[in-house]
C-alpha atoms as a PDB file:
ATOM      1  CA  UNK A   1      20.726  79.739 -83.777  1.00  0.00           C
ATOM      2  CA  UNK A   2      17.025  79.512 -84.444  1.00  0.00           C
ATOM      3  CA  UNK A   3      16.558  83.040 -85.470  1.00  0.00           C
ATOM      4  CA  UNK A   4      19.210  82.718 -87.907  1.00  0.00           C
ATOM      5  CA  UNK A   5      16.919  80.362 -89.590  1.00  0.00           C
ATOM      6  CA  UNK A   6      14.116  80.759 -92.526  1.00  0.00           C
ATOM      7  CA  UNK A   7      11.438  78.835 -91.205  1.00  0.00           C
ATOM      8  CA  UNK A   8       8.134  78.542 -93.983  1.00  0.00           C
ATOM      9  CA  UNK A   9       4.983  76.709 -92.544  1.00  0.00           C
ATOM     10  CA  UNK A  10       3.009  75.215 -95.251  1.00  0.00           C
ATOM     11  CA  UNK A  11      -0.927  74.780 -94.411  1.00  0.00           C
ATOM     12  CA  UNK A  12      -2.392  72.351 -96.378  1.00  0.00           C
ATOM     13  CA  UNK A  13      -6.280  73.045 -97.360  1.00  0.00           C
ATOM     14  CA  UNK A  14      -7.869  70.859-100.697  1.00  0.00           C
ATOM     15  CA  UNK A  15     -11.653  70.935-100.393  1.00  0.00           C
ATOM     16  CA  UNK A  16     -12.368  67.294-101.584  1.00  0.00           C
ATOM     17  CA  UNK A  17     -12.843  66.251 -97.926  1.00  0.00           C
ATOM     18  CA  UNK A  18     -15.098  62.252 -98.057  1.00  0.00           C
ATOM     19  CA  UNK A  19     -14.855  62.399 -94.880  1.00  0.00           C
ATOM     20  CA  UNK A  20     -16.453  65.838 -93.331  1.00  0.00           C
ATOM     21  CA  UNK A  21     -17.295  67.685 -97.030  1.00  0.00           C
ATOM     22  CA  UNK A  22     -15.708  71.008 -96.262  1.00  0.00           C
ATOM     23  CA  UNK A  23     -14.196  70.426 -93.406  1.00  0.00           C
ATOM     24  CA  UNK A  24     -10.915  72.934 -93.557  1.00  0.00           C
ATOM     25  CA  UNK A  25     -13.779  76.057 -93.418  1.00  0.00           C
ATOM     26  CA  UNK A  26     -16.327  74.478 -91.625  1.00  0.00           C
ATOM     27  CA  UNK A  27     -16.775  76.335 -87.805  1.00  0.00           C
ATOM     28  CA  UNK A  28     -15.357  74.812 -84.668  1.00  0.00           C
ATOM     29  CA  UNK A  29     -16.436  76.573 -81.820  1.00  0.00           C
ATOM     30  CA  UNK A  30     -17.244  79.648 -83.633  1.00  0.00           C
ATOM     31  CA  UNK A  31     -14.143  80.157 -86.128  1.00  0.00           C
ATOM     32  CA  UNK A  32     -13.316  78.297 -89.326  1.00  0.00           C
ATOM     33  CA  UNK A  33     -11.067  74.957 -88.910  1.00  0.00           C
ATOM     34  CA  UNK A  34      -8.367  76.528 -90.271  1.00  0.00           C
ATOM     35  CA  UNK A  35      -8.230  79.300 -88.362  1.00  0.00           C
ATOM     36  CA  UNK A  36      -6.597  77.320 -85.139  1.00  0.00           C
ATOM     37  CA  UNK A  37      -4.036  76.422 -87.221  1.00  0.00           C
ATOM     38  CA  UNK A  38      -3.165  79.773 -88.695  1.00  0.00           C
ATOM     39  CA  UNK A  39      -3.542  81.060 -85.085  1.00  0.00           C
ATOM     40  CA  UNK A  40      -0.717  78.922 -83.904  1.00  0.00           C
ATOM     41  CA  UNK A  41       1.110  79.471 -86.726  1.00  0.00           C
ATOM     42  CA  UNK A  42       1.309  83.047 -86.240  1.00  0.00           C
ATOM     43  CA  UNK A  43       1.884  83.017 -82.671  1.00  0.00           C
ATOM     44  CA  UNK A  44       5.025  81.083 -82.861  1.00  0.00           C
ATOM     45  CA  UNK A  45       8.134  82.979 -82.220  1.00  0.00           C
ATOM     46  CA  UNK A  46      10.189  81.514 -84.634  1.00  0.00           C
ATOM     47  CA  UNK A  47       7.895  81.055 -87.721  1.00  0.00           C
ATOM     48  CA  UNK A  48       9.022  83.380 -90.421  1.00  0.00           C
ATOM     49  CA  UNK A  49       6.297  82.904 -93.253  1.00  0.00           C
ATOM     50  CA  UNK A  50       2.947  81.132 -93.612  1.00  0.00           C
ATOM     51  CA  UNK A  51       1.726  79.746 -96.820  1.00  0.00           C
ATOM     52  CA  UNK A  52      -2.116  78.100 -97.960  1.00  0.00           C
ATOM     53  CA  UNK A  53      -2.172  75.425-100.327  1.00  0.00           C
ATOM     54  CA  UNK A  54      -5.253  75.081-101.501  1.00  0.00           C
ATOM     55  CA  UNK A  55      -7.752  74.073-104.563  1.00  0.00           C
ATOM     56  CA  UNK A  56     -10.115  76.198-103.752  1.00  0.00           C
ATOM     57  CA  UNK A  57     -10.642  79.959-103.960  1.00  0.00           C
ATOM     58  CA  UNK A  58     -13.383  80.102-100.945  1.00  0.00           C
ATOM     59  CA  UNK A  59     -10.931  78.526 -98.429  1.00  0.00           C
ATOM     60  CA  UNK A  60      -8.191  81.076-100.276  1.00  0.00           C
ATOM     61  CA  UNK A  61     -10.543  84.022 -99.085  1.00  0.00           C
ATOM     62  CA  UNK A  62     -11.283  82.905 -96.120  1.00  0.00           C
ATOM     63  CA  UNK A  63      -7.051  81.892 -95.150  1.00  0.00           C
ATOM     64  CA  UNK A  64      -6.361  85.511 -96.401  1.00  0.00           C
ATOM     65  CA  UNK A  65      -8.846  87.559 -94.412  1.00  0.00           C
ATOM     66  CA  UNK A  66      -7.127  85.066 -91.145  1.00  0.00           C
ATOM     67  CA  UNK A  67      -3.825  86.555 -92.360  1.00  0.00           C
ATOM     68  CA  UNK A  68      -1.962  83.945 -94.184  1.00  0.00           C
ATOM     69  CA  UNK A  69      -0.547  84.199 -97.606  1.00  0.00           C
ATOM     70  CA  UNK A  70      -2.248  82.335-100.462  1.00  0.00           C
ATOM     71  CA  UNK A  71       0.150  83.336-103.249  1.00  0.00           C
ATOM     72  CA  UNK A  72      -1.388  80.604-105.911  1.00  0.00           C
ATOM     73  CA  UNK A  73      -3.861  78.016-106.187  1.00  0.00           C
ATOM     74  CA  UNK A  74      -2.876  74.222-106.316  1.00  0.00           C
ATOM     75  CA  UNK A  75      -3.398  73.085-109.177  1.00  0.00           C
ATOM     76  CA  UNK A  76      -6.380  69.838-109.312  1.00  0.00           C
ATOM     77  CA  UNK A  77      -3.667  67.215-110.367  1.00  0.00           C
ATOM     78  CA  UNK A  78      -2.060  68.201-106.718  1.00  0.00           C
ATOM     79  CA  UNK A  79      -5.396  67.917-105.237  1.00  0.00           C
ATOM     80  CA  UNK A  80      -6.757  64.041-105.130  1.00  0.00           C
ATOM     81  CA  UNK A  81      -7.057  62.220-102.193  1.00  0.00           C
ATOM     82  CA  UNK A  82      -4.128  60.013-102.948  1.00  0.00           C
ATOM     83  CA  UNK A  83      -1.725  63.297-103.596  1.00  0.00           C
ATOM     84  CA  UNK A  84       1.469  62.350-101.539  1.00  0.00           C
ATOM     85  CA  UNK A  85       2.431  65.579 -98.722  1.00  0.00           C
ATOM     86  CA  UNK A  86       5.333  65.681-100.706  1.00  0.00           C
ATOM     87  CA  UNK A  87       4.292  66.875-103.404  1.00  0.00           C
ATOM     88  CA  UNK A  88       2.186  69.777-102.325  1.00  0.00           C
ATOM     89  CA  UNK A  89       5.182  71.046-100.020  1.00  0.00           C
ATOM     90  CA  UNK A  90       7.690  70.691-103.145  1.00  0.00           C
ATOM     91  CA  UNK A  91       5.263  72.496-105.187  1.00  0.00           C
ATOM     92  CA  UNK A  92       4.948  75.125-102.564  1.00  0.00           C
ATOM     93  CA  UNK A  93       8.703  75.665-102.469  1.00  0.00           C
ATOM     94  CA  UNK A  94       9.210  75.409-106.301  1.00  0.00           C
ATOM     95  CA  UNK A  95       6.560  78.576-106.601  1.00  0.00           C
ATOM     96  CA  UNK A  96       8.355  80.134-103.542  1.00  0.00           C
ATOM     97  CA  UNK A  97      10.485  83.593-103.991  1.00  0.00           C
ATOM     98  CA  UNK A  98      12.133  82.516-100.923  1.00  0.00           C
ATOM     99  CA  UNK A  99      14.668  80.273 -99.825  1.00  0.00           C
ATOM    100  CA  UNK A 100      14.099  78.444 -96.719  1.00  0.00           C
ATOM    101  CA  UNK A 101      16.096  76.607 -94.103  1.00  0.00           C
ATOM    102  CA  UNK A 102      13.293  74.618 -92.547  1.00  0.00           C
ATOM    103  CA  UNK A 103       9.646  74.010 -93.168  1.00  0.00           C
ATOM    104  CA  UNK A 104       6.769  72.850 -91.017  1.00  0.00           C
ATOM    105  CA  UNK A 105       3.985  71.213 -92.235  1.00  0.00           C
ATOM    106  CA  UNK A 106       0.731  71.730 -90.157  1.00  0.00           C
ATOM    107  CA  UNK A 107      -2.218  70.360 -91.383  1.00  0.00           C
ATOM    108  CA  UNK A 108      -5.747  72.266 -90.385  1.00  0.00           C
ATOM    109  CA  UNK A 109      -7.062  68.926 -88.913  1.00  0.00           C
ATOM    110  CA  UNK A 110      -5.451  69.163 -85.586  1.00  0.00           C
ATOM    111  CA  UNK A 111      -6.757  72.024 -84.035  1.00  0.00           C
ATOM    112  CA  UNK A 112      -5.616  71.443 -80.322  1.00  0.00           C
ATOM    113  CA  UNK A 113      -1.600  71.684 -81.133  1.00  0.00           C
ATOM    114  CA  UNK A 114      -0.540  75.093 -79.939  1.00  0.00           C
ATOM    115  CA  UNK A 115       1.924  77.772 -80.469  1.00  0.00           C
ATOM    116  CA  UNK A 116       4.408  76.810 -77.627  1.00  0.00           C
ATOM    117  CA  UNK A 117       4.092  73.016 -79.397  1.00  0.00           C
ATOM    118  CA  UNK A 118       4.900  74.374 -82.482  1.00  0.00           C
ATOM    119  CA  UNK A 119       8.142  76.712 -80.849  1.00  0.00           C
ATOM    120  CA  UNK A 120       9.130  73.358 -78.408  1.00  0.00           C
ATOM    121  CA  UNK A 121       9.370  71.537 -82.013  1.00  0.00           C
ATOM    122  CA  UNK A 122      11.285  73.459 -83.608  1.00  0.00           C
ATOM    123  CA  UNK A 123      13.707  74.461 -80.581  1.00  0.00           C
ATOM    124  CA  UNK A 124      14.169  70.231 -80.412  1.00  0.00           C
ATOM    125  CA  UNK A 125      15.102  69.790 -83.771  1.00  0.00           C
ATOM    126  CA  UNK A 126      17.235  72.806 -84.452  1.00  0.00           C
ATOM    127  CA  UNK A 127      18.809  71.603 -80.569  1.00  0.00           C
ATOM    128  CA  UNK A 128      19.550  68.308 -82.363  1.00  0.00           C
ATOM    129  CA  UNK A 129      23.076  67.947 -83.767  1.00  0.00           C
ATOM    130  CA  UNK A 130      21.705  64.619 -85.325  1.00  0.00           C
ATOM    131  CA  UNK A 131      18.419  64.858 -86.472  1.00  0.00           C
ATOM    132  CA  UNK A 132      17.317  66.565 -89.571  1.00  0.00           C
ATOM    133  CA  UNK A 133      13.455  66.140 -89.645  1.00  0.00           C
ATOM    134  CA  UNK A 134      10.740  65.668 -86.330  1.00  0.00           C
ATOM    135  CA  UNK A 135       7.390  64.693 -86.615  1.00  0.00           C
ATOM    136  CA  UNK A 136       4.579  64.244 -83.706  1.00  0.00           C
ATOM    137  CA  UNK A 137       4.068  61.499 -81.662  1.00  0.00           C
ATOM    138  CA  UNK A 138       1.781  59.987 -78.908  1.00  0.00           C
ATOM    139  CA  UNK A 139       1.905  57.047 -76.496  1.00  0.00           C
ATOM    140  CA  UNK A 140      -0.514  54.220 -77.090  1.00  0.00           C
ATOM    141  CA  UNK A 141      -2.889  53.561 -74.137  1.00  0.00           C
ATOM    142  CA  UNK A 142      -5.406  50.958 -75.484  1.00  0.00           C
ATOM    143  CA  UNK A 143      -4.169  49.975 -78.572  1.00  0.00           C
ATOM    144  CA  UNK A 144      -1.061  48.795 -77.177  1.00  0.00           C
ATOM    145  CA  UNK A 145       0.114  45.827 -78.883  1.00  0.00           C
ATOM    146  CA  UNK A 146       0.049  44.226 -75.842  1.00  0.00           C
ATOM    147  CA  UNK A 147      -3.877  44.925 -75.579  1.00  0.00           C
ATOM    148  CA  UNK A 148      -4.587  44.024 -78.978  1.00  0.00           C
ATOM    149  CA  UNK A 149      -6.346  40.933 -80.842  1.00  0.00           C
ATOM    150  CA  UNK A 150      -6.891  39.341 -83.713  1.00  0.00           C
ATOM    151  CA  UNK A 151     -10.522  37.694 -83.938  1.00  0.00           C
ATOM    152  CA  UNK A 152     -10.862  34.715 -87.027  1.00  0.00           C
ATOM    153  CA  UNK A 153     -13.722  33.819 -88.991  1.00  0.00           C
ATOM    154  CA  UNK A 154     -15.757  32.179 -85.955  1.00  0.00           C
ATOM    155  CA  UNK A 155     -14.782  34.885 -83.762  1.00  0.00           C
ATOM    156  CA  UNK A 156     -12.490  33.366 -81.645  1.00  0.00           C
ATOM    157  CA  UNK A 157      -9.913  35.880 -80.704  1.00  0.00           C
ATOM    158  CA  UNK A 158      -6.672  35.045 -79.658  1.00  0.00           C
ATOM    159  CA  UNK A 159      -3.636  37.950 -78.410  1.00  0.00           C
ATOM    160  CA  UNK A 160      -2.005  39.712 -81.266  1.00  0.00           C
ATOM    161  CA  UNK A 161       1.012  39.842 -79.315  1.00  0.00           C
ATOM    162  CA  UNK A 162      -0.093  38.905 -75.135  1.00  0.00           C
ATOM    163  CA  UNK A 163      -0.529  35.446 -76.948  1.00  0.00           C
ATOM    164  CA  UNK A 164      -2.281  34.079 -73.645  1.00  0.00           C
ATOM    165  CA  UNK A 165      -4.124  37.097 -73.662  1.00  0.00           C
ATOM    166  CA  UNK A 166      -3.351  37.322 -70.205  1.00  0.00           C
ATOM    167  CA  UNK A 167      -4.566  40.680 -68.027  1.00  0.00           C
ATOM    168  CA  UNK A 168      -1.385  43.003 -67.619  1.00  0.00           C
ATOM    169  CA  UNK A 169      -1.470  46.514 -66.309  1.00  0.00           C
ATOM    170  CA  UNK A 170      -0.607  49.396 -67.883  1.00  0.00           C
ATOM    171  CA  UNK A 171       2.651  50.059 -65.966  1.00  0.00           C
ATOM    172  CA  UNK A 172       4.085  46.625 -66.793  1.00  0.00           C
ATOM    173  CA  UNK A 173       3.903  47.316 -70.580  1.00  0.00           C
ATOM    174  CA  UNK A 174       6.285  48.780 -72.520  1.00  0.00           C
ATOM    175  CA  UNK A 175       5.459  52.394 -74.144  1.00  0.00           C
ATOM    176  CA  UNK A 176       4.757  52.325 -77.757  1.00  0.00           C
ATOM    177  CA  UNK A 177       4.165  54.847 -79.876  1.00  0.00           C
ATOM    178  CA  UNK A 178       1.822  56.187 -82.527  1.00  0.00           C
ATOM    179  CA  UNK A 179       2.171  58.906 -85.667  1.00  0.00           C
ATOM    180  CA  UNK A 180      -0.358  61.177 -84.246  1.00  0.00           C
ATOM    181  CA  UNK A 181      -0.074  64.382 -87.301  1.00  0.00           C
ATOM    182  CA  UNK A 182       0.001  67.451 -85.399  1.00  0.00           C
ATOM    183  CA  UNK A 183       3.472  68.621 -86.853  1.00  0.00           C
ATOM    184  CA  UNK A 184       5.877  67.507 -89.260  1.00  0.00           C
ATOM    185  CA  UNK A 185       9.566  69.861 -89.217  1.00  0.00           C
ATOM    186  CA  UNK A 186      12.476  69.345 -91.772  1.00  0.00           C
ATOM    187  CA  UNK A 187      15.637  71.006 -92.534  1.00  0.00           C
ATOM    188  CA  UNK A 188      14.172  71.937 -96.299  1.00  0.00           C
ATOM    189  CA  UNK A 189      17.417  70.429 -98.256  1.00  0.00           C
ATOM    190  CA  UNK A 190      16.771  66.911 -96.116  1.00  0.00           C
ATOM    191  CA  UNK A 191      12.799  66.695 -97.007  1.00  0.00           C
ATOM    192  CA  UNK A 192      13.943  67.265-100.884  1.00  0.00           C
ATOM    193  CA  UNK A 193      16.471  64.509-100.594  1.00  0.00           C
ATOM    194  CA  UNK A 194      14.837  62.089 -98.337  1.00  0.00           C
ATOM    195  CA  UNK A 195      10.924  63.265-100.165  1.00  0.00           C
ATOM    196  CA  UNK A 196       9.501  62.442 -96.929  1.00  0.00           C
ATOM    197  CA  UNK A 197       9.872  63.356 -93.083  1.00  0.00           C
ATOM    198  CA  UNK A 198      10.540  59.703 -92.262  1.00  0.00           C
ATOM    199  CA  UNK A 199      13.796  58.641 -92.434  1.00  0.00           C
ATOM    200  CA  UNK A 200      16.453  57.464 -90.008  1.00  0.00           C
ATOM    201  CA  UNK A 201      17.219  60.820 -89.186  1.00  0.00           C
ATOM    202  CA  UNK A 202      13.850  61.474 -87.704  1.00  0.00           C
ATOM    203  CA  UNK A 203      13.322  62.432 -84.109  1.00  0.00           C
ATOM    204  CA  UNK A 204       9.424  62.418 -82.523  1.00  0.00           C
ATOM    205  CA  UNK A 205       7.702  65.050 -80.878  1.00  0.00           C
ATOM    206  CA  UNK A 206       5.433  63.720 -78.389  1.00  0.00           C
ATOM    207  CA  UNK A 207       1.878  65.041 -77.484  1.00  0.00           C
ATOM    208  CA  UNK A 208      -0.284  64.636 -74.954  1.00  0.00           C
ATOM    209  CA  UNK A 209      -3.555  62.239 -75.666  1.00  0.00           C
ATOM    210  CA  UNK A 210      -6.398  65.249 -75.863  1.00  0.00           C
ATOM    211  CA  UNK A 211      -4.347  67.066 -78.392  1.00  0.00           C
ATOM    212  CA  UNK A 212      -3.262  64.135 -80.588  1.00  0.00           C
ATOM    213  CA  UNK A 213      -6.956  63.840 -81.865  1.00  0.00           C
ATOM    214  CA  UNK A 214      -7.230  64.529 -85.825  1.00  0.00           C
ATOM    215  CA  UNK A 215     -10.606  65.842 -87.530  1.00  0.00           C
ATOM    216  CA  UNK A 216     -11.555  62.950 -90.568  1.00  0.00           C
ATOM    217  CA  UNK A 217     -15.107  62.436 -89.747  1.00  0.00           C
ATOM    218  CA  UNK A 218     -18.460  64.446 -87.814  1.00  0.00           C
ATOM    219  CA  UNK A 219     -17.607  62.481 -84.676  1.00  0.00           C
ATOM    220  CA  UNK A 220     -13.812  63.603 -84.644  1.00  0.00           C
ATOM    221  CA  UNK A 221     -15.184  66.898 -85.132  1.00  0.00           C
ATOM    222  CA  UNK A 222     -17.541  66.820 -82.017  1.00  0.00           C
ATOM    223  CA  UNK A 223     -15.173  65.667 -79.640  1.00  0.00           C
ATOM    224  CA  UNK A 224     -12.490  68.013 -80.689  1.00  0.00           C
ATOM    225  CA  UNK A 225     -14.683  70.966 -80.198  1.00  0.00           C
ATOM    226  CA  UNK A 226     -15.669  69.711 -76.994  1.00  0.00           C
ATOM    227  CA  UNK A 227     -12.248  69.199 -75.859  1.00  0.00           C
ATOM    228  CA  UNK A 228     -11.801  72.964 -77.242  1.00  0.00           C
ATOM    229  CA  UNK A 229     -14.197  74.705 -75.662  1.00  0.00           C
ATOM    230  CA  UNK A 230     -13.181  72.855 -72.209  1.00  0.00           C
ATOM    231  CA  UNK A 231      -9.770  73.465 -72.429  1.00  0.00           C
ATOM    232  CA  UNK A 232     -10.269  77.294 -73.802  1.00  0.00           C
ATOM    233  CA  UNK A 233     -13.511  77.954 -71.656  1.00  0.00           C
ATOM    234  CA  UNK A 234     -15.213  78.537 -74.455  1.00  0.00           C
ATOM    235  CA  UNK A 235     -19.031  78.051 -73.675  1.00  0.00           C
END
């Protein structure tokens, strides 16, 4: 069934980056961001084409000599920090010569998320007679709910929801989960109708705690390539 499939994954890449100023080319453990993400992409077994959106030509050189397609620039109106996903994908698919039955969004700021993740998605949606769109998840340790606080003007605290803020243990919680960004899936004709991968027909993906870290700032990007080269034996 999933071979029968058109399956586009769309890399987003604008070079504004606050945050970590050029961030999507900048070199984690000895390759560009965006390389781990192409990697994946590649890898997976049932990815049929991988496109670049991008602003900028020096991350367009750089995502072709990786081996992904750049076929056109984005233009700068797609490319503010406030542009919804939506609109990049739809202008990805509107410039398109293909047709496609699914796309993937995978965003260069989540490194750790692997081939097999990427696969294991798409294998659990596609399994789904249900769901039309899947996006990543990961359990909340510390910022359960239950942990949580709100603190007034004095700086009393008082529980956000443990109103008597009294000590529980993890096991007697219940799990809770958090939008963690290392894939978003859709059927293609769902994410045009719905303009979004939320929707009641959304199933999560979950990932473990190491991998659900995202790269926004310099201290992101430390601990990511630490957990890298630990988990790759890169030294």
């Amino acid at each position: 069934m999933i071979n029968k499939n058109k399956i586009l994954a769309i890399i987003p890449a604008r070079s504004g980056s606050k945050g970590l100023p050029g961030k999507n080319i900048k070199e984690i453990c000895g390759k560009p961001l965006i390389y781990w993400t192409i990697k994946s992409a590649k890898e997976s077994k049932y990815i049929d084409d991988i496109v670049i959106s991008t602003d900028s030509e020096e991350i367009a050189i750089v995502a072709k000599k990786l081996g992904a397609r750049v076929p056109f620039l984005r233009p700068k109106e797609l490319a503010a920090d406030d542009t919804p996903s939506f609109d990049v994908i739809k202008h990805v698919l509107d410039n398109n010569s293909e047709n496609m039955d699914y796309v993937v969004l995978l965003e260069p700021t989540s490194p750790l998320r692997s081939s097999d993740d990427i696969d294991n998605a798409i294998v659990s949606l596609l399994g789904n007679r249900e769901a039309t769109s899947l996006v990543g998840i990961c359990k909340t340790e510390s910022q359960n709910p239950a942990f949580l606080i709100n603190c007034n003007s004095e700086n009393f605290i008082s529980g956000y929801e443990n109103k008597n803020i009294k000590s529980l243990r993890r096991q007697d919680i219940k799990d809770v989960f958090f939008l963690e960004g290392s894939i978003y899936l859709s059927q293609t004709i769902a994410l045009l109708q719905n303009k979004t991968f939320y929707h009641e027909k959304t199933i999560g993906y979950e990932f473990p705690k190491w991998k659900s870290l995202e790269i926004d700032d310099i201290y992101d990007f430390i601990m990511v390539e630490a957990l890298m080269r630990y988990k790759e034996g890169i030294l």
